[in-house]
N, C-alpha and C. Protein backbone atom coordinates (compact mmCIF):
# COMPACT_ATOMS: atom_id res chain seq x y z
N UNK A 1 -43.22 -13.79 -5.38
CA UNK A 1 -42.56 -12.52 -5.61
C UNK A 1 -42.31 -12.33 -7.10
N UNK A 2 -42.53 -11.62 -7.38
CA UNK A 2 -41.71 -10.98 -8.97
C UNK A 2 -40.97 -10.47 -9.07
N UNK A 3 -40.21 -10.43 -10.17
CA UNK A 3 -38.75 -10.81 -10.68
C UNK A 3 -37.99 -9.61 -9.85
N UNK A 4 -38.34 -8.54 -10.42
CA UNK A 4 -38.09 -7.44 -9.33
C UNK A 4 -37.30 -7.23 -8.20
N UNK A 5 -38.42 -7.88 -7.25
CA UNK A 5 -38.61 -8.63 -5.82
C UNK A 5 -36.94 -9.04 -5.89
N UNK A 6 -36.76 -10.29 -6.61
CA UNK A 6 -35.46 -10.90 -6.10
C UNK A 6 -34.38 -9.68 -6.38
N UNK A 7 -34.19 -9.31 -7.37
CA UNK A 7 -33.21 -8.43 -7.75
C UNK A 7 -33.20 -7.22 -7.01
N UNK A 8 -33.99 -6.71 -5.94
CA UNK A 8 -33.67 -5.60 -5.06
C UNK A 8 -33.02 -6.33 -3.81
N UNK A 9 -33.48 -7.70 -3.31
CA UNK A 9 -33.25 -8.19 -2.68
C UNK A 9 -31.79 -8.51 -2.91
N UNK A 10 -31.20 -9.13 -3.90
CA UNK A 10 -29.68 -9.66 -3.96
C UNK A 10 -28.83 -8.48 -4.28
N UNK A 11 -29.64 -7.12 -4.52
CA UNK A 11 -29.10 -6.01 -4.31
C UNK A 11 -28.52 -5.12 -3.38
N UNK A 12 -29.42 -5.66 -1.96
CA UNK A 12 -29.14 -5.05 -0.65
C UNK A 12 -27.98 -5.89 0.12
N UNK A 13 -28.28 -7.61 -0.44
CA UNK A 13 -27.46 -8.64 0.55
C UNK A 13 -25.79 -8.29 -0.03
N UNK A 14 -26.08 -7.82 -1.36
CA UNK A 14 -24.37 -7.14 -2.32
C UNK A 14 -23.97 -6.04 -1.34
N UNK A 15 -25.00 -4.88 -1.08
CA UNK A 15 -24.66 -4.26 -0.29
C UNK A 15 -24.24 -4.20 1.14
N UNK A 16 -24.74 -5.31 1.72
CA UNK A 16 -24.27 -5.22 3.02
C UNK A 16 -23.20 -6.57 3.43
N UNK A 17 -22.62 -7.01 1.99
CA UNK A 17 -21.48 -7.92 1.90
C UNK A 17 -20.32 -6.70 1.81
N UNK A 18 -20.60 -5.78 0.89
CA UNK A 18 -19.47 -4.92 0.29
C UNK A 18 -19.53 -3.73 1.38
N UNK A 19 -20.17 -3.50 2.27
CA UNK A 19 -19.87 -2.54 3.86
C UNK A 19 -18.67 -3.52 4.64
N UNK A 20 -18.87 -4.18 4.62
CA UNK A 20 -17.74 -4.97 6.06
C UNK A 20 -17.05 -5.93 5.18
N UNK A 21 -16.53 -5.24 3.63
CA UNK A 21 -15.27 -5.75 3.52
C UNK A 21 -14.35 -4.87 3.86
N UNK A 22 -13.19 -4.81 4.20
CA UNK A 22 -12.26 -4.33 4.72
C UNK A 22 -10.89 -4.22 3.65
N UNK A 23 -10.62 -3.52 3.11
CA UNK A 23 -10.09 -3.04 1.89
C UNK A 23 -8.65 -3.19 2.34
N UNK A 24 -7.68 -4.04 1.30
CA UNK A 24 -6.50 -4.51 1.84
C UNK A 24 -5.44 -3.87 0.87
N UNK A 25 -5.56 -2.41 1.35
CA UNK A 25 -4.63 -1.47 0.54
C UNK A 25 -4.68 -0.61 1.51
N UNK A 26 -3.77 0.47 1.63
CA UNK A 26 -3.62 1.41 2.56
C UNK A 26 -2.88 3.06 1.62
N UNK A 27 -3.37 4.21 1.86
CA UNK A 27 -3.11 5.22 0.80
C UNK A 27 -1.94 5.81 1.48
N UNK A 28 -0.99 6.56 0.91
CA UNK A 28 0.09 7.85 1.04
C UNK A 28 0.22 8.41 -0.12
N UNK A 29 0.42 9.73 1.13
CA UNK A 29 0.54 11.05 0.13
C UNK A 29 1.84 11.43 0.54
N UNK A 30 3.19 11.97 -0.34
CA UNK A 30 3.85 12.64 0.04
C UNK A 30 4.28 13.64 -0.80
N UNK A 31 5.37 14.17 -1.02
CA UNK A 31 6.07 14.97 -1.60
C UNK A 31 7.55 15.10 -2.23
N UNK A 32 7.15 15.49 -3.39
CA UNK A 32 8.48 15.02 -4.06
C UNK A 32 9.39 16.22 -5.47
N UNK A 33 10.66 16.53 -5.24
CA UNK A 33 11.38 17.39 -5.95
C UNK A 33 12.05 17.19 -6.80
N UNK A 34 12.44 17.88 -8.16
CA UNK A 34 13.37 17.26 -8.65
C UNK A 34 14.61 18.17 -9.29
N UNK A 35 15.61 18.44 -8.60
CA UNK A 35 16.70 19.53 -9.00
C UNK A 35 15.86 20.91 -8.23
N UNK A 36 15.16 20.47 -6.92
CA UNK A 36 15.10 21.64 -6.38
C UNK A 36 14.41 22.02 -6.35
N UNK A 37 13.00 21.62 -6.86
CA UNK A 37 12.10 22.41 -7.32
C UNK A 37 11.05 20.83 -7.21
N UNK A 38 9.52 21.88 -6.87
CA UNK A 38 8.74 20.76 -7.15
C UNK A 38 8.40 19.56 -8.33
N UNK A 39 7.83 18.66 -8.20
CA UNK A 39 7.90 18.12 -9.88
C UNK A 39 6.82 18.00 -10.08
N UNK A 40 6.70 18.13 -11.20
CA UNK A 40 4.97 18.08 -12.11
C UNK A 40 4.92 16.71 -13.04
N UNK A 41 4.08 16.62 -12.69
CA UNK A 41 4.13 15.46 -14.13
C UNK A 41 3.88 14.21 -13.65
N UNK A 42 4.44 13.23 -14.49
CA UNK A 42 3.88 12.06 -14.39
C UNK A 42 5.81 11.04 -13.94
N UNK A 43 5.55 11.13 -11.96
CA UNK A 43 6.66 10.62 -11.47
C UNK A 43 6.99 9.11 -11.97
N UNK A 44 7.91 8.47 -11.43
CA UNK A 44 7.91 7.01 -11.46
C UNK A 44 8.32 6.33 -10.27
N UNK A 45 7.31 5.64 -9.43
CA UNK A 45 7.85 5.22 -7.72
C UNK A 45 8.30 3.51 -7.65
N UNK A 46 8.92 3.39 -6.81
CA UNK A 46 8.93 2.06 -6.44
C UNK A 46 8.61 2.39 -4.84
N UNK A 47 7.97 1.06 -4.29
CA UNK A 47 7.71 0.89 -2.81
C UNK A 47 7.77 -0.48 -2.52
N UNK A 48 8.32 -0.42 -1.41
CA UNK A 48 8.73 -1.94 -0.53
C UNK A 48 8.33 -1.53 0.67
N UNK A 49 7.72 -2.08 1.70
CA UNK A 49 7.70 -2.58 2.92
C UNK A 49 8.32 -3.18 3.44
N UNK A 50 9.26 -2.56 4.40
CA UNK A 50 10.36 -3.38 5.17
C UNK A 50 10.60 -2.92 6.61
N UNK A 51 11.34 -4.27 7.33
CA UNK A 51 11.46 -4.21 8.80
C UNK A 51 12.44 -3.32 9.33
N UNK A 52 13.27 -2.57 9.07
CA UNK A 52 13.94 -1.70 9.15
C UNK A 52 14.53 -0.37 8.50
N UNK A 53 14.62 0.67 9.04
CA UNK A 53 15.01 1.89 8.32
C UNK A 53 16.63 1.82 8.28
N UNK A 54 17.47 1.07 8.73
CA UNK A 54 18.78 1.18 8.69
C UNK A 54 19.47 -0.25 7.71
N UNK A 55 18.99 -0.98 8.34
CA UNK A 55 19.54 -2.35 7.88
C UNK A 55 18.28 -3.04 7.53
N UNK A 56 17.61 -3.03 6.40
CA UNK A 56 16.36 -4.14 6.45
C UNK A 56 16.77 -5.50 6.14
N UNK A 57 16.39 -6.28 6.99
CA UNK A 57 16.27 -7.89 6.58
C UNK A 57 15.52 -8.49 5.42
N UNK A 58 14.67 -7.75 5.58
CA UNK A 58 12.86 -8.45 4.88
C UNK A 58 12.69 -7.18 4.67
N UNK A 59 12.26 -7.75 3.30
CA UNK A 59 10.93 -7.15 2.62
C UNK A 59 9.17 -7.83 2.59
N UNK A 60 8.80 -7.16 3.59
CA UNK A 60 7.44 -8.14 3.76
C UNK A 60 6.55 -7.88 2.53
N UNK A 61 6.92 -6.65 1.88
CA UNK A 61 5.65 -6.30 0.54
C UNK A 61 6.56 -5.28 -0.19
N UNK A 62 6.53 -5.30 -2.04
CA UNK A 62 6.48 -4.65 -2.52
C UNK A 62 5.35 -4.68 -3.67
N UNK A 63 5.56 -3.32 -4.12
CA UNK A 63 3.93 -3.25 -5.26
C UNK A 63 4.26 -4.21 -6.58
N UNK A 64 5.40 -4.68 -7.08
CA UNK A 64 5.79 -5.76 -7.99
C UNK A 64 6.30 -7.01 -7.44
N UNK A 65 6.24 -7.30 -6.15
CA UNK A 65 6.45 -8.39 -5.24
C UNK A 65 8.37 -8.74 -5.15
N UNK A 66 8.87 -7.96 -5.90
CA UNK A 66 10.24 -8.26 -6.77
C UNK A 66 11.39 -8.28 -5.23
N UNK A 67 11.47 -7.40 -4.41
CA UNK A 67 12.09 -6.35 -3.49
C UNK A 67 12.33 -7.74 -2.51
N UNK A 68 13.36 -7.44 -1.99
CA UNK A 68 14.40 -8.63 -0.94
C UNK A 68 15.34 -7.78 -0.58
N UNK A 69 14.88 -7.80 1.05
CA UNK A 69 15.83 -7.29 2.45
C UNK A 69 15.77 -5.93 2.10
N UNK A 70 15.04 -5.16 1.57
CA UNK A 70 14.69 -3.58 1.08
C UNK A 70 15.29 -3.48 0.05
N UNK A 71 15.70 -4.34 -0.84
CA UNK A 71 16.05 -3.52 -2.79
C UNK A 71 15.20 -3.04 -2.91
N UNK A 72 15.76 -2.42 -3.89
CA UNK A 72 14.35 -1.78 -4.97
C UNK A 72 13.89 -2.30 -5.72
N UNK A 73 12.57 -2.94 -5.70
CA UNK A 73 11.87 -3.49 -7.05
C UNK A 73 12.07 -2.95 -8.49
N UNK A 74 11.28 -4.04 -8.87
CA UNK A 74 12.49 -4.03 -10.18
C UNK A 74 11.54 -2.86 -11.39
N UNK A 75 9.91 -3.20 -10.91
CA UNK A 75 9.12 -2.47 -11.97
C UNK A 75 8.57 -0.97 -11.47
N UNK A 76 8.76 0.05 -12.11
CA UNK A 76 8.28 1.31 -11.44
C UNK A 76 6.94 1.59 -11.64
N UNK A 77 6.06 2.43 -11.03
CA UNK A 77 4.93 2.23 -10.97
C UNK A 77 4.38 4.27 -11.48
N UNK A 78 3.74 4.62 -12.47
CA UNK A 78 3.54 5.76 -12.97
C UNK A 78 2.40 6.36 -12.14
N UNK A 79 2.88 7.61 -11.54
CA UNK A 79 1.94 8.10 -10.49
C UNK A 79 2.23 9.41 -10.45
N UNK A 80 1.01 10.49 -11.05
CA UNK A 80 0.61 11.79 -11.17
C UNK A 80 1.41 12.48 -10.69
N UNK A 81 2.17 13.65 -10.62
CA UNK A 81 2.40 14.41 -9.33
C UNK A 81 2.02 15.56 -9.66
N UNK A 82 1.42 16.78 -8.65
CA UNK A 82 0.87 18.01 -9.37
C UNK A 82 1.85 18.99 -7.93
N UNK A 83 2.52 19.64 -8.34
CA UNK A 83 3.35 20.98 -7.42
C UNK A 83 3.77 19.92 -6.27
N UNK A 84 4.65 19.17 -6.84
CA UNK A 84 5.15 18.44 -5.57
C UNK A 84 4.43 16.99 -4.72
N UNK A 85 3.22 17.29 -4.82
CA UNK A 85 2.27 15.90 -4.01
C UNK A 85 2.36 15.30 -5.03
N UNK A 86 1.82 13.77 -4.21
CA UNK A 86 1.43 12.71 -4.85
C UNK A 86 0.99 12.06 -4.07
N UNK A 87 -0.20 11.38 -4.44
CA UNK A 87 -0.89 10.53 -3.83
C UNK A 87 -1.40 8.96 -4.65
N UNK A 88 -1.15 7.86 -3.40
CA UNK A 88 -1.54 6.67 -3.78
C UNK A 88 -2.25 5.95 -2.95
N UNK A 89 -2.47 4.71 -3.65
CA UNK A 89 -3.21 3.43 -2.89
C UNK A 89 -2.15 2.42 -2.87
N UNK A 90 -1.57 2.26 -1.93
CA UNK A 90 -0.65 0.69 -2.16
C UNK A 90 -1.64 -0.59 -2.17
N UNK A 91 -1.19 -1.54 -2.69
CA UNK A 91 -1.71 -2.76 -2.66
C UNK A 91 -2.87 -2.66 -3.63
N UNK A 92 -2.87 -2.03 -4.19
CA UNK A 92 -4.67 -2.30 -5.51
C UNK A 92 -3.93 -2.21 -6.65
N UNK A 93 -5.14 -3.18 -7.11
CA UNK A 93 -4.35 -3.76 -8.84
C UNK A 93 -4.13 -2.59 -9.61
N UNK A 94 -2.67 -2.84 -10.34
CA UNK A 94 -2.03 -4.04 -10.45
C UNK A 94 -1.27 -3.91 -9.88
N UNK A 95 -1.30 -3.65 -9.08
CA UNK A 95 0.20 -3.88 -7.74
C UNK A 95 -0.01 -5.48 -7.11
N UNK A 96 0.43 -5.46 -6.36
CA UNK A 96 1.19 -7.04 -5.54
C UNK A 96 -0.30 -6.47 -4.63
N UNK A 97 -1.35 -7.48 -4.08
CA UNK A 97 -1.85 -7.21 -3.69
C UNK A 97 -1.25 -7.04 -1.70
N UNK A 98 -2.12 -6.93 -0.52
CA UNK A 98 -1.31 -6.78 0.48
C UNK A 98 -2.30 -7.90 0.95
N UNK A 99 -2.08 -8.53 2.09
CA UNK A 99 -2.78 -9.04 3.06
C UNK A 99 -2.48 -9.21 4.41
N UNK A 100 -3.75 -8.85 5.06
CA UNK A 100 -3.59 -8.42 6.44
C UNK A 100 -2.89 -8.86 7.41
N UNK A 101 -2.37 -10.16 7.18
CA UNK A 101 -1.31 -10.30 8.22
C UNK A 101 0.33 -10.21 7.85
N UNK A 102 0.43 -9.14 6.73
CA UNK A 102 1.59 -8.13 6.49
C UNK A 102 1.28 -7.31 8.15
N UNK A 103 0.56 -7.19 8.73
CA UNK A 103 0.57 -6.27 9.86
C UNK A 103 1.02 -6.83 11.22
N UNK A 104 1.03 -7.99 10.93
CA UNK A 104 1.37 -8.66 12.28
C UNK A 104 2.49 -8.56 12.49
N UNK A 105 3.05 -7.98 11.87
CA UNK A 105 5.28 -7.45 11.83
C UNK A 105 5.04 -6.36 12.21
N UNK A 106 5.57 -5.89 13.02
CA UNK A 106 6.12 -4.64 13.86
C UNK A 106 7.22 -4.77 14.29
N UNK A 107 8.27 -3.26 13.87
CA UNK A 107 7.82 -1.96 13.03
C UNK A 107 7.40 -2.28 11.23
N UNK A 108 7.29 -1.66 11.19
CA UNK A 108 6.78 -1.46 9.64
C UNK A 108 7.77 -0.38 9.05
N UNK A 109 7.92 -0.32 8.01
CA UNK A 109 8.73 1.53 7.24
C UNK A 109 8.30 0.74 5.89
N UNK A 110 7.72 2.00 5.13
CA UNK A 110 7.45 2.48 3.61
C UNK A 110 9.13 3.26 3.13
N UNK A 111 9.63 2.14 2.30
CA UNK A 111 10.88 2.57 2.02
C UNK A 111 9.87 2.98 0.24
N UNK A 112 10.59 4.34 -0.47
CA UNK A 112 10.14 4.88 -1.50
C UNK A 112 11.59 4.71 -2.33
N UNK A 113 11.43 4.75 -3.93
CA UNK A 113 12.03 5.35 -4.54
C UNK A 113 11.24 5.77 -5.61
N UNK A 114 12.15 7.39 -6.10
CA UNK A 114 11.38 8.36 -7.17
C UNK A 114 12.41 8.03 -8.23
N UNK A 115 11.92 8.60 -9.65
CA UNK A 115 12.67 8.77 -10.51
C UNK A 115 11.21 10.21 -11.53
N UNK A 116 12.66 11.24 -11.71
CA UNK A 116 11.70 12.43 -12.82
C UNK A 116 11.75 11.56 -14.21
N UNK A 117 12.21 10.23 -14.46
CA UNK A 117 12.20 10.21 -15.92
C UNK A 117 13.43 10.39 -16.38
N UNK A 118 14.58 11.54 -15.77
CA UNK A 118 15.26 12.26 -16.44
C UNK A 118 16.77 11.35 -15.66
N UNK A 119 16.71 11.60 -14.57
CA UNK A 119 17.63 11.05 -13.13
C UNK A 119 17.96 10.39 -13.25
N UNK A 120 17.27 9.28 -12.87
CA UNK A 120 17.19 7.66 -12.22
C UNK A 120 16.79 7.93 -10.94
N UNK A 121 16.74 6.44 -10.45
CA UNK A 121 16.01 6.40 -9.70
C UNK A 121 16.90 6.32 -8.21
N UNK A 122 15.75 7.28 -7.29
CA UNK A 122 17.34 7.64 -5.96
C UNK A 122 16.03 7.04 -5.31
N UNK A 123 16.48 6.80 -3.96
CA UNK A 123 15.73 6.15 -2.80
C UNK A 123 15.43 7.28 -1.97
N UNK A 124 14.29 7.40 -1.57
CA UNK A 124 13.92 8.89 -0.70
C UNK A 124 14.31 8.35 0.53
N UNK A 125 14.71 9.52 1.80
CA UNK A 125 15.19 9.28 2.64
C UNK A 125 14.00 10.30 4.14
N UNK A 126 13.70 9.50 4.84
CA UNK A 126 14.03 8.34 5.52
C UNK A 126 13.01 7.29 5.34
N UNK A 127 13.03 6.47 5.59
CA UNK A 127 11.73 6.01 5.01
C UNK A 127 10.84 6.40 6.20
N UNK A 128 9.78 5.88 5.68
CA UNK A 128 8.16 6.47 6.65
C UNK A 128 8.01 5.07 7.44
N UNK A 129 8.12 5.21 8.77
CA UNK A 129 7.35 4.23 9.57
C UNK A 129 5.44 4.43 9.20
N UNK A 130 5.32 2.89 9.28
CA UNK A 130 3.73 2.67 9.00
C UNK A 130 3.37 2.51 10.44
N UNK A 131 1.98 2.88 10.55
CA UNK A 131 1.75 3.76 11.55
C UNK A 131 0.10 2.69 11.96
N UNK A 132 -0.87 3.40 12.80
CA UNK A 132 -1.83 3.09 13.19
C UNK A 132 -2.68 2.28 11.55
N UNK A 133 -2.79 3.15 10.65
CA UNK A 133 -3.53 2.96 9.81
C UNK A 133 -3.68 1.34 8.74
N UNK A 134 -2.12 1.35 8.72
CA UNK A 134 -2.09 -0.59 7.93
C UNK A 134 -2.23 -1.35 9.63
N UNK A 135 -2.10 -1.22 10.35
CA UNK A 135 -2.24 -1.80 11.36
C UNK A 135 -3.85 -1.90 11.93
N UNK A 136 -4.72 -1.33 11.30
CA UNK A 136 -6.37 -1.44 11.45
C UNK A 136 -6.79 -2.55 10.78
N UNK A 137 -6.16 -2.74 9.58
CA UNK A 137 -6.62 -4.04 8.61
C UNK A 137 -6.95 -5.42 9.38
N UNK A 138 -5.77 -5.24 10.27
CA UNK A 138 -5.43 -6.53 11.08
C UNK A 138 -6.47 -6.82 12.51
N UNK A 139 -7.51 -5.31 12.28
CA UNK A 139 -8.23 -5.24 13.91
C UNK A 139 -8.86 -6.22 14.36
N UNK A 140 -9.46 -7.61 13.59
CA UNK A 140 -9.93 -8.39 13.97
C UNK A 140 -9.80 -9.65 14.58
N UNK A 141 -7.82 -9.17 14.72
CA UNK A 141 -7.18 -10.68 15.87
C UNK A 141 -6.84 -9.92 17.00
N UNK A 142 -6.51 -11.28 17.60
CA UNK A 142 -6.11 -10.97 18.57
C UNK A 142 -4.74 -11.53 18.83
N UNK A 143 -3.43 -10.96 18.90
CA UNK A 143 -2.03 -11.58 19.03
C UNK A 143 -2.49 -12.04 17.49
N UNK A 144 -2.63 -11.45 16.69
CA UNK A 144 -2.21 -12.47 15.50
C UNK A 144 -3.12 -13.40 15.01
N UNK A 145 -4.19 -13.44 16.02
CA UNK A 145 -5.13 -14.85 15.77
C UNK A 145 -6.57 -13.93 15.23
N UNK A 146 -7.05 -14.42 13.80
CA UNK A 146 -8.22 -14.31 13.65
C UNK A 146 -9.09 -14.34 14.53
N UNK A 147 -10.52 -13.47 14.42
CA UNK A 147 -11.43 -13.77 15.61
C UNK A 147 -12.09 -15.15 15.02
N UNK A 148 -12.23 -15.33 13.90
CA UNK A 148 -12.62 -16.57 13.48
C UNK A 148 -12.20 -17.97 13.86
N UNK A 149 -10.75 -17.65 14.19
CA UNK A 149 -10.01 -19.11 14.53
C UNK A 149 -10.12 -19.38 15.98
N UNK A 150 -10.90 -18.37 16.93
CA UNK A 150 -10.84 -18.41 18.35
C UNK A 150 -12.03 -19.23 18.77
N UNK A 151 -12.18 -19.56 19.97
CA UNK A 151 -13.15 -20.67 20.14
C UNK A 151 -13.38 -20.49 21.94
């Protein structure tokens, strides 16, 4: 074969390594005000993952890893907002990365906090139960168990 040859070849096997990886971040979009009014600009969020919307115990994930029993992490994270939305990727660098058996805890809630810059920083209310979607990451056990570790 010539040279070619190999390099289309380790081109396709890249490609069909990078189809059935399974991407260990999960996106939200929400919405956010400030004195009433939508906010523009460039917000500042913190996010934790935690086991409860009333009383959290655990913090199973935040994007600076910092967050215990639902505080608020300690580093804020700069994220666009245009007429109110905003949209993200949790878990992709440089955030705290996530891994999939963060899903094996049920319930889940995306506890948020905003800050305009101007404020400080308030905790949005209520938090968001995590839903079908971080719970796909995990589709390949069963009870918890890798399909790999089954026999």
């Amino acid at each position: 074969m010539r040279r070619i040859d190999y390099i289309v070849i380790a081109g396709i096997l890249l490609a069909v390594t990078v189809c059935f990886a399974v991407p260990t971040s999960i996106t939200y979009q929400g919405t956010v005000t400030s004195e009433g009014i939508n906010f523009q600009g460039t917000g500042y969020f913190k996010f934790a993952i935690v086991d409860d919307p009333v009383l959290p115990t655990v913090s199973y994930w935040s994007h600076d890893g910092s967050s215990v029993a639902g505080s608020e992490p300690s580093v804020p994270l700069n994220v666009s907002v245009t007429d109110g939305l905003y949209h993200i990727s949790l878990g992709q660098t440089p955030q705290e990365p996530m891994d999939a058996t963060l899903f094996t805890n049920d319930p889940l809630y995306l506890r948020i906090w905003f800050s305009d810059g101007v404020n400080g920083f308030q905790m949005l209310s209520p938090d968001q139960p995590i839903l079908s979607t971080g719970f796909a990451l995990n589709a390949d056990t069963v009870d918890g168990i890798h399909g790999t570790d089954l026999e």
